[in-house]
Protein backbone atom coordinates (compact mmCIF):
# COMPACT_ATOMS: atom_id res chain seq x y z
CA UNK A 1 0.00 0.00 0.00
CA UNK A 2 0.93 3.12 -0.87
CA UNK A 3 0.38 6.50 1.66
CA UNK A 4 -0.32 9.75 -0.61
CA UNK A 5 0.74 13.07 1.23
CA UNK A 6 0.73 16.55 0.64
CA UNK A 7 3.03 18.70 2.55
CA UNK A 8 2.17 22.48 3.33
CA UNK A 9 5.17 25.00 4.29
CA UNK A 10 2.78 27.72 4.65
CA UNK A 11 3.54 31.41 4.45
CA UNK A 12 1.48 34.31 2.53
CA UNK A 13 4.40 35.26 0.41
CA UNK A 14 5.96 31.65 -0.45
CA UNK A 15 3.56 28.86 0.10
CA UNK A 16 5.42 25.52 -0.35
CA UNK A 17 3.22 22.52 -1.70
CA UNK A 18 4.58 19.06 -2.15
CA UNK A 19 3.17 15.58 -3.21
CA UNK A 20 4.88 12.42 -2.22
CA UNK A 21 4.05 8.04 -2.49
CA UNK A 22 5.27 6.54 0.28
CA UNK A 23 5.22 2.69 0.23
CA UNK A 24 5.47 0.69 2.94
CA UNK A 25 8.91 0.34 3.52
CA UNK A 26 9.71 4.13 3.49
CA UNK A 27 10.90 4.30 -0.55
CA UNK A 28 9.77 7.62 -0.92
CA UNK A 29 8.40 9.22 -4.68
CA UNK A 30 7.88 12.73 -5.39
CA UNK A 31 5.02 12.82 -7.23
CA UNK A 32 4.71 17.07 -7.20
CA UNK A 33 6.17 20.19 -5.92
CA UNK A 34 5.56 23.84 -6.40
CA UNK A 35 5.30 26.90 -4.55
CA UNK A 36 2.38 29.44 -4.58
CA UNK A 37 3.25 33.35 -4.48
CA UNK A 38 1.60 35.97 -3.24
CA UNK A 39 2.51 39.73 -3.05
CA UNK A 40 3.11 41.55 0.06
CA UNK A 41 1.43 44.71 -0.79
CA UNK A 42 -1.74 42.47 -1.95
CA UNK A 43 -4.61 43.09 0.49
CA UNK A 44 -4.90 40.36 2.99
CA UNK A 45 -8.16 38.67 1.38
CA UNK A 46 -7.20 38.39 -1.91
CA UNK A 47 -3.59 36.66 -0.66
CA UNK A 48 -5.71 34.31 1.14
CA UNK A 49 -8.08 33.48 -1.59
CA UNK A 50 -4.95 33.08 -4.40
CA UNK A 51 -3.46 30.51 -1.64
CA UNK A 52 -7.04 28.89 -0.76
CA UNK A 53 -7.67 28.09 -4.44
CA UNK A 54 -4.49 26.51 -4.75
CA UNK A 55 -4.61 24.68 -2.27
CA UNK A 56 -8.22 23.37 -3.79
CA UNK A 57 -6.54 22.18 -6.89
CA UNK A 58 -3.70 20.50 -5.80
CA UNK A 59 -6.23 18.80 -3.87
CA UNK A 60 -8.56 17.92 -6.78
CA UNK A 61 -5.72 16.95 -8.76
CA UNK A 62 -3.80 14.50 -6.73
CA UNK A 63 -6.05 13.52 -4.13
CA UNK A 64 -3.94 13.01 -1.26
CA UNK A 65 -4.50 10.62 1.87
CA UNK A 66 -3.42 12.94 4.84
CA UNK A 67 -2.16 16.67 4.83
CA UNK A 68 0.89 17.42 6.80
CA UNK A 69 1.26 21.09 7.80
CA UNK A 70 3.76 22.78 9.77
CA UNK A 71 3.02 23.94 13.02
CA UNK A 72 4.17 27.27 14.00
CA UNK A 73 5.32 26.98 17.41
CA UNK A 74 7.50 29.84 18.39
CA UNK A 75 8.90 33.05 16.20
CA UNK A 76 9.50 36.01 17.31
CA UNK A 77 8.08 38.17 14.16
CA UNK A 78 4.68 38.37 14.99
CA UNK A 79 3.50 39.26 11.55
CA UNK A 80 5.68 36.29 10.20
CA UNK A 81 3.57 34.29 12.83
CA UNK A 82 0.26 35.77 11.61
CA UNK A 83 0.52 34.97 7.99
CA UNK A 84 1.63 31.61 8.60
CA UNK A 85 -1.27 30.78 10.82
CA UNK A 86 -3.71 32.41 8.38
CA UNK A 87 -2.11 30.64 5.32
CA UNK A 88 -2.48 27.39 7.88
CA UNK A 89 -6.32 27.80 8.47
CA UNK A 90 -6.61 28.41 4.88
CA UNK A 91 -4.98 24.82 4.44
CA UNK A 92 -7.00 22.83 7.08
CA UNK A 93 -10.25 24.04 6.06
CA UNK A 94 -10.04 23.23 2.60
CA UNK A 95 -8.69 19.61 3.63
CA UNK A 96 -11.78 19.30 6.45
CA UNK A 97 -14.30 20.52 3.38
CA UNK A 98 -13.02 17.03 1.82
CA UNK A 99 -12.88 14.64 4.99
CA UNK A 100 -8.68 14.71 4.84
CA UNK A 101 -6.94 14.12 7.57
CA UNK A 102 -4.27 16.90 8.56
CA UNK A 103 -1.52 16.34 10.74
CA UNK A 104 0.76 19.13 12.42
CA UNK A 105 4.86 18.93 12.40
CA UNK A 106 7.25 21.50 14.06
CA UNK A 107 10.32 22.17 11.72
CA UNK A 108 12.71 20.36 14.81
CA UNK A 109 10.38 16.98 13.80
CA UNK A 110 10.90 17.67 10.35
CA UNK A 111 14.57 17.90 10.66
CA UNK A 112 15.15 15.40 12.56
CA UNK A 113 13.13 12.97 10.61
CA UNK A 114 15.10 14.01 7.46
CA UNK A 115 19.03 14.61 8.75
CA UNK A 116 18.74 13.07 11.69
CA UNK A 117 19.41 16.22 13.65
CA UNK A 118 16.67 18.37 15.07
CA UNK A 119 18.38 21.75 14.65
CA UNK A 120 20.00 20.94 10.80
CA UNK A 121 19.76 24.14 8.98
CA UNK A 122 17.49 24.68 5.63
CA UNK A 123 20.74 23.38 3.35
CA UNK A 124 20.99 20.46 5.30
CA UNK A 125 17.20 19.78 4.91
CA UNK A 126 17.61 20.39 0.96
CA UNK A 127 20.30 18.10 0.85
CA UNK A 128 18.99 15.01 2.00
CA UNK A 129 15.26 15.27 0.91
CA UNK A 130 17.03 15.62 -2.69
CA UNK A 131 18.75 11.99 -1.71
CA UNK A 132 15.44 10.56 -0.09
CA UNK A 133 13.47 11.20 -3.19
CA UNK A 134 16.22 10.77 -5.71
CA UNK A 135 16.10 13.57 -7.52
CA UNK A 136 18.39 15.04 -9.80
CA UNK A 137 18.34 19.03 -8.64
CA UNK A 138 17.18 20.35 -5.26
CA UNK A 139 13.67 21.62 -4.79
CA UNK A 140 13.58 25.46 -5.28
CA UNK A 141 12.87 27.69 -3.09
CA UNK A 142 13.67 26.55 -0.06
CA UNK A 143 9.94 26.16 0.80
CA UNK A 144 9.52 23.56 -1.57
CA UNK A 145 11.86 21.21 -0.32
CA UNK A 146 10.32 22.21 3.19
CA UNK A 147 6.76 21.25 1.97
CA UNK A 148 8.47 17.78 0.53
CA UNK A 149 9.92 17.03 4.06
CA UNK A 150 7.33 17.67 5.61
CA UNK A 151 5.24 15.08 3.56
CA UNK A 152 8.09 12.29 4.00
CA UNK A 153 8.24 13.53 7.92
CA UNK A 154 4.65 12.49 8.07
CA UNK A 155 4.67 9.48 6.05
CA UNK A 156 7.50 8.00 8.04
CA UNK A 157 5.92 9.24 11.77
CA UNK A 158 2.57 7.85 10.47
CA UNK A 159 4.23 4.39 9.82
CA UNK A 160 2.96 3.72 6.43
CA UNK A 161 4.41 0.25 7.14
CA UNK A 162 7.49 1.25 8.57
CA UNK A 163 9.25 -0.81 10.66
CA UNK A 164 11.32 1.11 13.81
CA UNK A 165 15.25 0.35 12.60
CA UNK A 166 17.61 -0.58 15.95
CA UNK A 167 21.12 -0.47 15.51
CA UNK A 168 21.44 -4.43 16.48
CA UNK A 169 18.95 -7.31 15.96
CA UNK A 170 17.19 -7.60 19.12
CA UNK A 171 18.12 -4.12 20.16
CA UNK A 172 15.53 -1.46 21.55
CA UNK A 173 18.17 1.18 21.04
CA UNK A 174 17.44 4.05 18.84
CA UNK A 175 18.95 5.50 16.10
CA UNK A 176 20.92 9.02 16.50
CA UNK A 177 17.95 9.85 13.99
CA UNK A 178 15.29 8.37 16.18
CA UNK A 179 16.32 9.60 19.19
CA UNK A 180 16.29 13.15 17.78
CA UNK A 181 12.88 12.84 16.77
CA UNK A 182 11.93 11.44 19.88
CA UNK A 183 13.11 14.80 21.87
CA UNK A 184 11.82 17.17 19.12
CA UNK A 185 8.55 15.42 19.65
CA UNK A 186 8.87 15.74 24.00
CA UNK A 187 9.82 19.31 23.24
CA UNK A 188 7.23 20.24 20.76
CA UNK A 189 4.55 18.76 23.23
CA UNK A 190 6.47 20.43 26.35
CA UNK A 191 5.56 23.97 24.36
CA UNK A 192 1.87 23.40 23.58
C-alpha cells in the first residue's frame, strides 16, 4: 500500500506545496512540488483566496490521503507568525471541506526525521530530501523542499508500514535519527 501526502510550508508570500508516495517500507516518490506566491502589498483577502484556491486544486488533482502542515510553534516576528497561521487555516479548512486528515509537524520533527538532527539548517534539509526522493536538482525555493519534508516527515511518523530500525537485531536502542525525533517530539509537546 501506498500512503499519498501533501506537505504544506505555509507562508502568505511563499507557500510551499509538495506531493509524495510513500510505500510501505519508506521508498519515498515525489510525485509534485511547487510553490504558490503571493505579493506583500496584496490586500490580505485576496492573498488568502490566491493561496485557498491553490490549495483546492492541488487537492482535486492529486487527491492526497493525509495533509501534513507545519506547526508554527514559536517566532519572534509576529506578523511572520500571523501569515503563517492564516495561510495554515486556509490549508486545514479546505482539507476538512473534503474529509482529509491533517496532521501538524514542528520544523525540529521535520529535521530530525530528514538529517537526523533536530536543529539541521534549511541546506541540510535540501540536501537530503534531494537523496530521499532521488532527484536530480534540489527543490527550489527553499519552501519547496520544506513542503516535501514535511510530507516524507509524516509518512515515516505515520508508519505507512514502517518498521522502527535498531542499531542491532534484538536491540531497543534508537537511532541518533530516532532519538532526535523522539526529543523534538517531547519538546514540541512540552511547548503546547
Amino acid at each position: 500500500m501506498t500512503l499519498r501526502v501533501l506537505g504544506v510550508d505555509p507562508g502568505l508570500t511563499r507557500c510551499g506545496i509538495g506531493v509524495v508516495d510513500v510505500e510501505r517500507n519508506r521508498r519515498a516518490t515525489m510525485v509534485a512540488v511547487g510553490v504558490v506566491g503571493t505579493a506583500p502589498d496584496e490586500a490580505l483577502d485576496r492573498r488568502l483566496l490566491v493561496i485557498a484556491n491553490s490549495i483546492d486544486e492541488w487537492l482535486d488533482t492529486y487527491a492526497p490521503d493525509v495533509i501534513a502542515v507545519e506547526r508554527v510553534f514559536s517566532q519572534l516576528n509576529v506578523s511572520t507568525v500571523m501569515g503563517v497561521a492564516q495561510a495554515s487555516g486556509v490549508v486545514i479548512a479546505a482539507a476538512a471541506r473534503r474529509g482529509i486528515p491533517v496532521a501538524l509537524h514542528t520544523p525540529s520533527e521535520v529535521k530530525a526525521a530528514v538529517t537526523g538532527s533536530g536543529s539541521a539548517n534549511k541546506d541540510a534539509v535540501t540536501k537530503l530530501i534531494t537523496k530521499i526522493l532521488r532527484l536530480d536538482s534540489p527543490p527550489k525555493p527553499a519552501d519547496a523542499a520544506d513542503a516535501l519534508a514535511l510530507a516524507v516527515t509524516h509518512a515515516w511518523r505515520a508508519g505507512s508500514g514502517a518498521v522502527v530500525t535498531t542499531t542491532a537485531p534484538g536491540s531497543n536502542a534508537m537511532t541518533p535519527a530516532q532519538r532526535a525525533w523522539a526529543e523534538a517530539e517531547a519538546k514540541a509537546r512540552r511547548t503546547r
